[in-house]
N, C-alpha and C. Protein backbone atom coordinates (compact mmCIF):
# COMPACT_ATOMS: atom_id res chain seq x y z
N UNK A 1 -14.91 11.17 -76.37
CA UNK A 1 -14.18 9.95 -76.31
C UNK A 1 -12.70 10.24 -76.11
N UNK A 2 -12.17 10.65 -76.84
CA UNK A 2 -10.66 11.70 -77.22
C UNK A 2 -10.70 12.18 -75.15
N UNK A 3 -11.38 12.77 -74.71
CA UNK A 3 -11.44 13.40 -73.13
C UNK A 3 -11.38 11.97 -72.20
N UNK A 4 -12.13 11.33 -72.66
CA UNK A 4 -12.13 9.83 -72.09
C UNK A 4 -11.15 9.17 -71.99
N UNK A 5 -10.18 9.06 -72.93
CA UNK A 5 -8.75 8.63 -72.89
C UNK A 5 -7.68 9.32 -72.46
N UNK A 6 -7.76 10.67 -72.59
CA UNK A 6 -7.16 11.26 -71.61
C UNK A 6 -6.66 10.84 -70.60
N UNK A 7 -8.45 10.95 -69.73
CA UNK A 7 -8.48 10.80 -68.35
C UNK A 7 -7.85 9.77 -68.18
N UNK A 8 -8.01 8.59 -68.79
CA UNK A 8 -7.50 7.60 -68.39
C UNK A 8 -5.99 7.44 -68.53
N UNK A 9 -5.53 7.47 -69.40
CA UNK A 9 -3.99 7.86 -69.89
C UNK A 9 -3.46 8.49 -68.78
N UNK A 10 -4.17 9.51 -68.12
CA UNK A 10 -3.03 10.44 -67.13
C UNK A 10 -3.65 9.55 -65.92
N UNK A 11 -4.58 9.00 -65.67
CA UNK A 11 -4.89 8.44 -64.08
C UNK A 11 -3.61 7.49 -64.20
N UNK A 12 -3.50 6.86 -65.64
CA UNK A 12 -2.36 5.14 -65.69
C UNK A 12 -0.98 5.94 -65.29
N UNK A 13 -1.03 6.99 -65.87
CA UNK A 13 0.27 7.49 -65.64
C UNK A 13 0.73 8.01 -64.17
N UNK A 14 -0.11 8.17 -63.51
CA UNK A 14 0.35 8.87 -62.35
C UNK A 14 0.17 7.68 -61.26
N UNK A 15 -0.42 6.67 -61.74
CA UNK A 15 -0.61 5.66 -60.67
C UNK A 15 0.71 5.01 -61.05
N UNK A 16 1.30 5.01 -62.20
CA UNK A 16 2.77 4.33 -62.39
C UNK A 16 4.00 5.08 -61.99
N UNK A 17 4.08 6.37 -62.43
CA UNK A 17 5.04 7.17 -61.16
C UNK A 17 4.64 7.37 -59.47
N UNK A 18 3.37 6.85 -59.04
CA UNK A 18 3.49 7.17 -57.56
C UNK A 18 3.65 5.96 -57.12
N UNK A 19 3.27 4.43 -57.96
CA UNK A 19 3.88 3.68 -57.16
C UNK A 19 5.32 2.97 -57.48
N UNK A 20 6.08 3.60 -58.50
CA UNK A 20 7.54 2.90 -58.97
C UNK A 20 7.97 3.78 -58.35
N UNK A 21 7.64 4.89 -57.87
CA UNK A 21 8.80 6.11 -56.93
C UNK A 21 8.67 5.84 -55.49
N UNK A 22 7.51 5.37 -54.64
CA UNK A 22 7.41 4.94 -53.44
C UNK A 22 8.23 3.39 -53.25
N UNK A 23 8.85 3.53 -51.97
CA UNK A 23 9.51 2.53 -51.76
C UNK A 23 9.12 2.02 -50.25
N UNK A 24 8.49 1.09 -50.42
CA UNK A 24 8.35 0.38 -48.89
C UNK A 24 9.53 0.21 -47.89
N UNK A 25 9.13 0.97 -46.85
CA UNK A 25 9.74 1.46 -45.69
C UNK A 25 9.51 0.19 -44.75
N UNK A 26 10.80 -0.44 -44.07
CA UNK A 26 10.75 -1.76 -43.03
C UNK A 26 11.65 -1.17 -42.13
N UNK A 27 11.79 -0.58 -41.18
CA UNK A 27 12.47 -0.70 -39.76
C UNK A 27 12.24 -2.15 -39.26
N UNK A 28 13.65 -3.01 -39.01
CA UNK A 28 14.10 -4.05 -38.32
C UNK A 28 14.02 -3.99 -37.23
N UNK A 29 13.56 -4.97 -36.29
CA UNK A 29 13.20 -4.40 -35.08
C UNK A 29 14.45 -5.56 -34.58
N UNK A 30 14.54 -4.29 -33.20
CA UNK A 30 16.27 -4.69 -32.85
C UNK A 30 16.12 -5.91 -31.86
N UNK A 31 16.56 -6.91 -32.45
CA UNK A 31 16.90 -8.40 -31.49
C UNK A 31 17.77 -8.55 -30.77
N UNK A 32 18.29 -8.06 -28.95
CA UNK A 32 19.50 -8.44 -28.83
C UNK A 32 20.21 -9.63 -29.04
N UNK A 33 21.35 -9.40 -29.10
CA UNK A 33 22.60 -10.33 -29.27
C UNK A 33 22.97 -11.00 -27.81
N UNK A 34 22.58 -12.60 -27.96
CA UNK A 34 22.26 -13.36 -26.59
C UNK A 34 23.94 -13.41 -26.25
N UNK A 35 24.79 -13.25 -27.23
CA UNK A 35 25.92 -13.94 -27.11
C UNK A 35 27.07 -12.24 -26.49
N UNK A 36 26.53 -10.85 -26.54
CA UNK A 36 27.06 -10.26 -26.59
C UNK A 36 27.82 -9.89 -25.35
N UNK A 37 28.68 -8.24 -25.22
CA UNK A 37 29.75 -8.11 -24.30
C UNK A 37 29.06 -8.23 -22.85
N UNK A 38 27.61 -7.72 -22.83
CA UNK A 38 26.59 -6.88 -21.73
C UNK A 38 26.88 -7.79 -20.60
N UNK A 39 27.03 -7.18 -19.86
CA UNK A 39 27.32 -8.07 -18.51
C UNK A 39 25.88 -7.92 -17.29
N UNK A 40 25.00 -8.90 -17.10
CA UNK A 40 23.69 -8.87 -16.20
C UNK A 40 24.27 -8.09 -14.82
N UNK A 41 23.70 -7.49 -14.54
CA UNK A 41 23.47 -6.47 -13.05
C UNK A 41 23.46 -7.62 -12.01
N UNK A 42 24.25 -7.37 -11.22
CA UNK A 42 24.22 -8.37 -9.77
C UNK A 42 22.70 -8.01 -9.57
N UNK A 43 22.07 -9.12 -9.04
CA UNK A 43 20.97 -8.70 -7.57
C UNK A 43 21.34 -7.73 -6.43
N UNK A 44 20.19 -6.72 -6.41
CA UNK A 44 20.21 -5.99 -5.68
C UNK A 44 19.63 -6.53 -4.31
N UNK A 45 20.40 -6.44 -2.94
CA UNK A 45 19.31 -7.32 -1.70
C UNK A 45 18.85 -6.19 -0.98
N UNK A 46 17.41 -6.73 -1.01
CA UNK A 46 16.28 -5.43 -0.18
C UNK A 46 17.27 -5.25 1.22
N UNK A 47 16.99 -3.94 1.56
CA UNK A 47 17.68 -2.47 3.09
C UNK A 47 16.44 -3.93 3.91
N UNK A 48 17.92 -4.11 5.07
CA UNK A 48 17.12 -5.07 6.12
C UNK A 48 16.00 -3.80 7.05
N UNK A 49 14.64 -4.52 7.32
CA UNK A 49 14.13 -3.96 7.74
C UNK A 49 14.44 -3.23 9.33
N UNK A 50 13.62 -2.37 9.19
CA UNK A 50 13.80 -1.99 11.10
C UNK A 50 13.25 -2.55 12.03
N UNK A 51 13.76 -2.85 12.70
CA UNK A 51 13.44 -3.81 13.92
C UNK A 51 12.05 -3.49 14.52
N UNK A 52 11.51 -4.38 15.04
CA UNK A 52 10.01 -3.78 15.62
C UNK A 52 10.37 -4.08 16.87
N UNK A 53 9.66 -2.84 17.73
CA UNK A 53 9.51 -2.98 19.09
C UNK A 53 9.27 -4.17 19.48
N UNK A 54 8.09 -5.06 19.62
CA UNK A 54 7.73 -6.08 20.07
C UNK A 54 8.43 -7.29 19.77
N UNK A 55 9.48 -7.03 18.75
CA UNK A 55 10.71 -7.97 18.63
C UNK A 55 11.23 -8.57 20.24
N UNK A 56 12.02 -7.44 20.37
CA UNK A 56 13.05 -6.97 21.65
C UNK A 56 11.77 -7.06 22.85
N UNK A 57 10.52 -6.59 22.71
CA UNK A 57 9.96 -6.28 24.17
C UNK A 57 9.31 -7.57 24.58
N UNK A 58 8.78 -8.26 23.81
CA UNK A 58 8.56 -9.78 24.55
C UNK A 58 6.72 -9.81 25.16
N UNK A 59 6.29 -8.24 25.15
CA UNK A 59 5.05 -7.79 26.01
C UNK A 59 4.25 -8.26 24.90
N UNK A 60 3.14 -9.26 25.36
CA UNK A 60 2.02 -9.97 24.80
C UNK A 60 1.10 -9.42 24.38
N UNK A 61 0.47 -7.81 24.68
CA UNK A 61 0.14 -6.88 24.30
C UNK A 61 0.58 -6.50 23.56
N UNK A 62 1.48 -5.56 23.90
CA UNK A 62 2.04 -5.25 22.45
C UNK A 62 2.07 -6.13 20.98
N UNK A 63 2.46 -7.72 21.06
CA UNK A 63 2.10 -8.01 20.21
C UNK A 63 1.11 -8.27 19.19
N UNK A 64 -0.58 -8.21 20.45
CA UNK A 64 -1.38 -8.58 20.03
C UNK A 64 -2.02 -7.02 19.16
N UNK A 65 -1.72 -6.35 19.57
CA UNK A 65 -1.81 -4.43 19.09
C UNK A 65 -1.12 -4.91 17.67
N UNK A 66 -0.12 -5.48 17.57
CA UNK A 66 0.75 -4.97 16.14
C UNK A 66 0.43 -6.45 14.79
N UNK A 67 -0.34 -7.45 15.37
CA UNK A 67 -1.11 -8.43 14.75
C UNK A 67 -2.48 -8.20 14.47
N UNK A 68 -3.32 -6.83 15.33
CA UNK A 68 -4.45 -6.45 14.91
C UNK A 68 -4.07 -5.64 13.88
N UNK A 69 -5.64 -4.74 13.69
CA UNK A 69 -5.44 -3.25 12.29
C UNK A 69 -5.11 -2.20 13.90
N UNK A 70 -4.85 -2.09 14.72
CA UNK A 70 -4.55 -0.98 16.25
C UNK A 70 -3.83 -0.02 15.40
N UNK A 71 -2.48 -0.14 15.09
CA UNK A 71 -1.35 0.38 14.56
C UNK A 71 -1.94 1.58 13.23
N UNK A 72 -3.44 1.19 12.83
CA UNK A 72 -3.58 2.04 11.61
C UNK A 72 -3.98 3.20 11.95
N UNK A 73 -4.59 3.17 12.83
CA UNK A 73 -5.24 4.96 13.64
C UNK A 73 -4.40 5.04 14.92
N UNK A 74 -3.94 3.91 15.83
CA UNK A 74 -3.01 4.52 16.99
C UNK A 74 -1.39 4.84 16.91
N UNK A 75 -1.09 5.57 17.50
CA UNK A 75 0.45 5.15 17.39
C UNK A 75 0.67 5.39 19.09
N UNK A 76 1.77 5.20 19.73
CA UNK A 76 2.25 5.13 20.65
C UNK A 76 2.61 6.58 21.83
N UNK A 77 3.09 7.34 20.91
CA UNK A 77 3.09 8.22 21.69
C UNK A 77 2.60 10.00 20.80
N UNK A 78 1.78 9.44 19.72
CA UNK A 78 1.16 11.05 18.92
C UNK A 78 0.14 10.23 18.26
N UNK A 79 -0.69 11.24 18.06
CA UNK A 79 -2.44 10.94 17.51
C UNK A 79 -2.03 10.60 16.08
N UNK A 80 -2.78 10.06 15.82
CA UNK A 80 -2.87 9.40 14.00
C UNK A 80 -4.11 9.89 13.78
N UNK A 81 -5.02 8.80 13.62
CA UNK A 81 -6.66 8.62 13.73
C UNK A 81 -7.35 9.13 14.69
N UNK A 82 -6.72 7.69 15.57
CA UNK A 82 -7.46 7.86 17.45
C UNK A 82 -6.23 8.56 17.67
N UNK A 83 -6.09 8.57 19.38
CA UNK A 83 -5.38 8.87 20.23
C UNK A 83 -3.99 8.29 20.03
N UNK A 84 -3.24 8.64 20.69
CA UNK A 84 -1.90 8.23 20.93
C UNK A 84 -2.70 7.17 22.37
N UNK A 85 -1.73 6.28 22.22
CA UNK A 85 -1.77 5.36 23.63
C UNK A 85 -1.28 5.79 24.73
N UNK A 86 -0.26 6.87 24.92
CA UNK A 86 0.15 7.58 26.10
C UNK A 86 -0.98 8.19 26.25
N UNK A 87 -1.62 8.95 25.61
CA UNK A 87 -2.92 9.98 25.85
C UNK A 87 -4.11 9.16 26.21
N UNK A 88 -4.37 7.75 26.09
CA UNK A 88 -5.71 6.57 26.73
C UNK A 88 -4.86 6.17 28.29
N UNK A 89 -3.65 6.05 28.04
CA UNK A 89 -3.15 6.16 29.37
C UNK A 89 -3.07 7.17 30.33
N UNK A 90 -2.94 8.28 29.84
CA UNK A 90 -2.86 9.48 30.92
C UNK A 90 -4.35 9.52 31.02
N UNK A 91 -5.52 9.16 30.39
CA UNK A 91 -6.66 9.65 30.63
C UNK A 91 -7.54 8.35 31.70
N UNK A 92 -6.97 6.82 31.65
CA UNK A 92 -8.24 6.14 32.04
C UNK A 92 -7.29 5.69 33.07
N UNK A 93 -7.49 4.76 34.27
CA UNK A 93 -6.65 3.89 35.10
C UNK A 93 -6.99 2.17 35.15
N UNK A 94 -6.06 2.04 35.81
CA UNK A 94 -6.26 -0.13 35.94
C UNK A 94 -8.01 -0.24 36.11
N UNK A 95 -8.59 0.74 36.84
CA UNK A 95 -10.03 0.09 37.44
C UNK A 95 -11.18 0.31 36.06
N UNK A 96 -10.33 0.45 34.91
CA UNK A 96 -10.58 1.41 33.21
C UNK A 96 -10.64 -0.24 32.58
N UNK A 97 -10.16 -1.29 32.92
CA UNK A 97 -9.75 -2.46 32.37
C UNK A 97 -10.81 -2.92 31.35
N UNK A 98 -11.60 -3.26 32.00
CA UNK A 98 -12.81 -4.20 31.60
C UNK A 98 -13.75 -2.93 30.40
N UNK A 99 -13.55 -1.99 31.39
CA UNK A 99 -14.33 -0.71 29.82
C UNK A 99 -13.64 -1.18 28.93
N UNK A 100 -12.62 -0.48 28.84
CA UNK A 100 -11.34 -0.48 27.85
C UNK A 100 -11.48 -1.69 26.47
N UNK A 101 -11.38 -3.12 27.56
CA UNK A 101 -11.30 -4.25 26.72
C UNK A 101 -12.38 -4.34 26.21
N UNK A 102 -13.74 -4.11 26.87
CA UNK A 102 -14.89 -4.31 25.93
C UNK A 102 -15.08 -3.13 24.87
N UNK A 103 -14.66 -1.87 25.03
CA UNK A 103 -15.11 -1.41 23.98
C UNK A 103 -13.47 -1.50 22.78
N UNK A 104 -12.30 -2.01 22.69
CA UNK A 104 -11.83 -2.30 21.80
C UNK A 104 -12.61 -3.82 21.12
N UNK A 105 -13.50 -4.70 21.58
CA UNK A 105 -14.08 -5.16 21.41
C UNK A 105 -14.95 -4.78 20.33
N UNK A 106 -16.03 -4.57 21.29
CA UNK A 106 -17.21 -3.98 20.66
C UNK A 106 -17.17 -2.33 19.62
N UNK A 107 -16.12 -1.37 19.77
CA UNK A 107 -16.20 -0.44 18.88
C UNK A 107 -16.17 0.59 19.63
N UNK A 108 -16.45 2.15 18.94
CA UNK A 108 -16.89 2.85 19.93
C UNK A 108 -16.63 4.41 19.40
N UNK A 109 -17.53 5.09 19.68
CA UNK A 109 -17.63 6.88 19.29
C UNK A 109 -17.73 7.60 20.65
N UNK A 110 -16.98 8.99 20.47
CA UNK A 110 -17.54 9.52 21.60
C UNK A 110 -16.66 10.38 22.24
N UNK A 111 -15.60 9.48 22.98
CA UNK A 111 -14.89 9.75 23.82
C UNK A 111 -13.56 10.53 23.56
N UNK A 112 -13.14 10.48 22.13
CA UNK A 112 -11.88 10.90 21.53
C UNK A 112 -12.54 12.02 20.15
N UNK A 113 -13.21 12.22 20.23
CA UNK A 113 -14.28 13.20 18.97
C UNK A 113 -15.23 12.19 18.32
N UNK A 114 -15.39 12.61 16.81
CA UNK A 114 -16.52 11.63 15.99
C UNK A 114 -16.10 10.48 15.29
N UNK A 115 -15.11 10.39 15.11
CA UNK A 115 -14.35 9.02 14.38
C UNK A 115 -14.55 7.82 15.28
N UNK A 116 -14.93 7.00 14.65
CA UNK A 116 -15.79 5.86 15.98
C UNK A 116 -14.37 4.88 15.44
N UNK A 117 -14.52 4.07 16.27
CA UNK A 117 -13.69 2.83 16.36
C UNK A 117 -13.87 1.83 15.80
N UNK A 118 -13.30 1.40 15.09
CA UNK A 118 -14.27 -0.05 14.58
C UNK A 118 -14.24 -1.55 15.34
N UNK A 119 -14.92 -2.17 15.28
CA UNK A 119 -14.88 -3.30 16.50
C UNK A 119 -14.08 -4.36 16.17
N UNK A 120 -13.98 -5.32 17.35
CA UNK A 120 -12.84 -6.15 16.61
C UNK A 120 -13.56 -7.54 17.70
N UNK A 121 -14.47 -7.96 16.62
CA UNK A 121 -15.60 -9.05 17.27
C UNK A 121 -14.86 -10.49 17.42
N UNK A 122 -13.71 -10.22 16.76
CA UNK A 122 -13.02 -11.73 16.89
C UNK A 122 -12.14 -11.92 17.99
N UNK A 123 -12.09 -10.60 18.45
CA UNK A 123 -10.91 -10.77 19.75
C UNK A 123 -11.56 -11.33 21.30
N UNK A 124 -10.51 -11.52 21.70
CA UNK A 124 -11.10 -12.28 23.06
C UNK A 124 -10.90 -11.46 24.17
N UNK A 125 -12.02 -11.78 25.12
CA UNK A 125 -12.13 -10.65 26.26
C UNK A 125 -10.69 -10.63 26.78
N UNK A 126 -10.17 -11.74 27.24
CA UNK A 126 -8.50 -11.90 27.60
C UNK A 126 -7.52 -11.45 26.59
N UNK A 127 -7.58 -11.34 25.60
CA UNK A 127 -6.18 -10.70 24.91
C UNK A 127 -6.20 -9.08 24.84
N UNK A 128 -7.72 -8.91 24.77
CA UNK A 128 -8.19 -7.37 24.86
C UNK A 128 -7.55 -6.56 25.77
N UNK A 129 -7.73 -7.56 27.40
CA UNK A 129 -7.11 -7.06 28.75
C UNK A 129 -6.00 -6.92 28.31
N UNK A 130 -5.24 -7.80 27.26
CA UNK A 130 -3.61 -7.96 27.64
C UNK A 130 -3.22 -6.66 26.79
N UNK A 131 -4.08 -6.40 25.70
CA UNK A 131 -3.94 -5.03 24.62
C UNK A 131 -4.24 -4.11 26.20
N UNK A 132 -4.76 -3.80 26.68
CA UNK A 132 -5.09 -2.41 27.70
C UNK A 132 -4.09 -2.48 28.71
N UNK A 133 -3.70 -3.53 29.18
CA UNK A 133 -2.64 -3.39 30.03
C UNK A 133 -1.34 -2.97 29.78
N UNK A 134 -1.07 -3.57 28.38
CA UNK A 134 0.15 -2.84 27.46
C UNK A 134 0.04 -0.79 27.40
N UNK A 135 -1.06 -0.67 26.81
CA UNK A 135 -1.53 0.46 27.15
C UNK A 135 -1.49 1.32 27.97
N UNK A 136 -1.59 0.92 28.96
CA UNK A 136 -2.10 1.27 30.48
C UNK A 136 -0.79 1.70 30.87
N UNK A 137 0.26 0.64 30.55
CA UNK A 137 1.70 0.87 30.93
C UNK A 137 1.88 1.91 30.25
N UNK A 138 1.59 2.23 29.56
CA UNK A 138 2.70 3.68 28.77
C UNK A 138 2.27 4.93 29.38
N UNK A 139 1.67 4.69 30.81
CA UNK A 139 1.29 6.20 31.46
C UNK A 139 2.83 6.55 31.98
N UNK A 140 2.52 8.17 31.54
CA UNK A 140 3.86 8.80 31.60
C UNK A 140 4.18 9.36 33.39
């Protein structure tokens, strides 16, 4: 019994020095001051973009190339994906037209290695021509 009170005596005691010696810890969390010296950062205005070719060139082709996905595998004068367009120009001629437009049309593997083309079923046989003739022009 005498061991029994002990225990208990020293548990009361140590639970009364560990919690009258601990002191609850509050970090204030910092609110700025609406009213203070800080002066707001001007607006920064977005770098005007770079001009696009088909701005200045007016060629109906060309525009219709840079309103399709064309621009994501071609570029103009070095291979991306596909070909460069100087390089479909140095390779096909005007009597190339109607190929040309139907298979930017319809799609196409083969002719440039294994990366096929993807089709572009919404375009019209006439704007197609006007995409190949743009093309066509950039023979060097």
């Amino acid at each position: 019994m005498k061991a029994r009170f002990l225990n208990t005596v020293i548990a009361l005691t140590l639970s009364i020095v560990l919690f009258s010696c601990s002191k609850p810890e509050t970090t204030p969390i910092p609110v700025p001051d609406p009213y203070s010296a800080q002066q707001a950062t001007p607006p920064v205005e977005p770098a005007p973009a770079p001009p696009v070719a088909a701005s200045t060139s007016g060629d109906e082709g060309l525009q219709l190339i840079e309103k399709a996905d064309c621009l994501a595998c071609h570029k103009i004068d070095s291979k991306l994906i596909g070909p460069s367009y100087q390089e479909v120009a140095a390779k096909y001629t005007d009597a190339d037209l109607d190929i040309l437009a139907q298979k930017i049309i319809e799609g196409g593997k083969g002719n440039w290695g294994d990366t096929p083309m993807t089709p572009h079923n919404g375009l019209s046989k006439d704007n197609a021509k006007l995409m190949v003739k743009y093309i066509l022009s950039l023979k060097k």
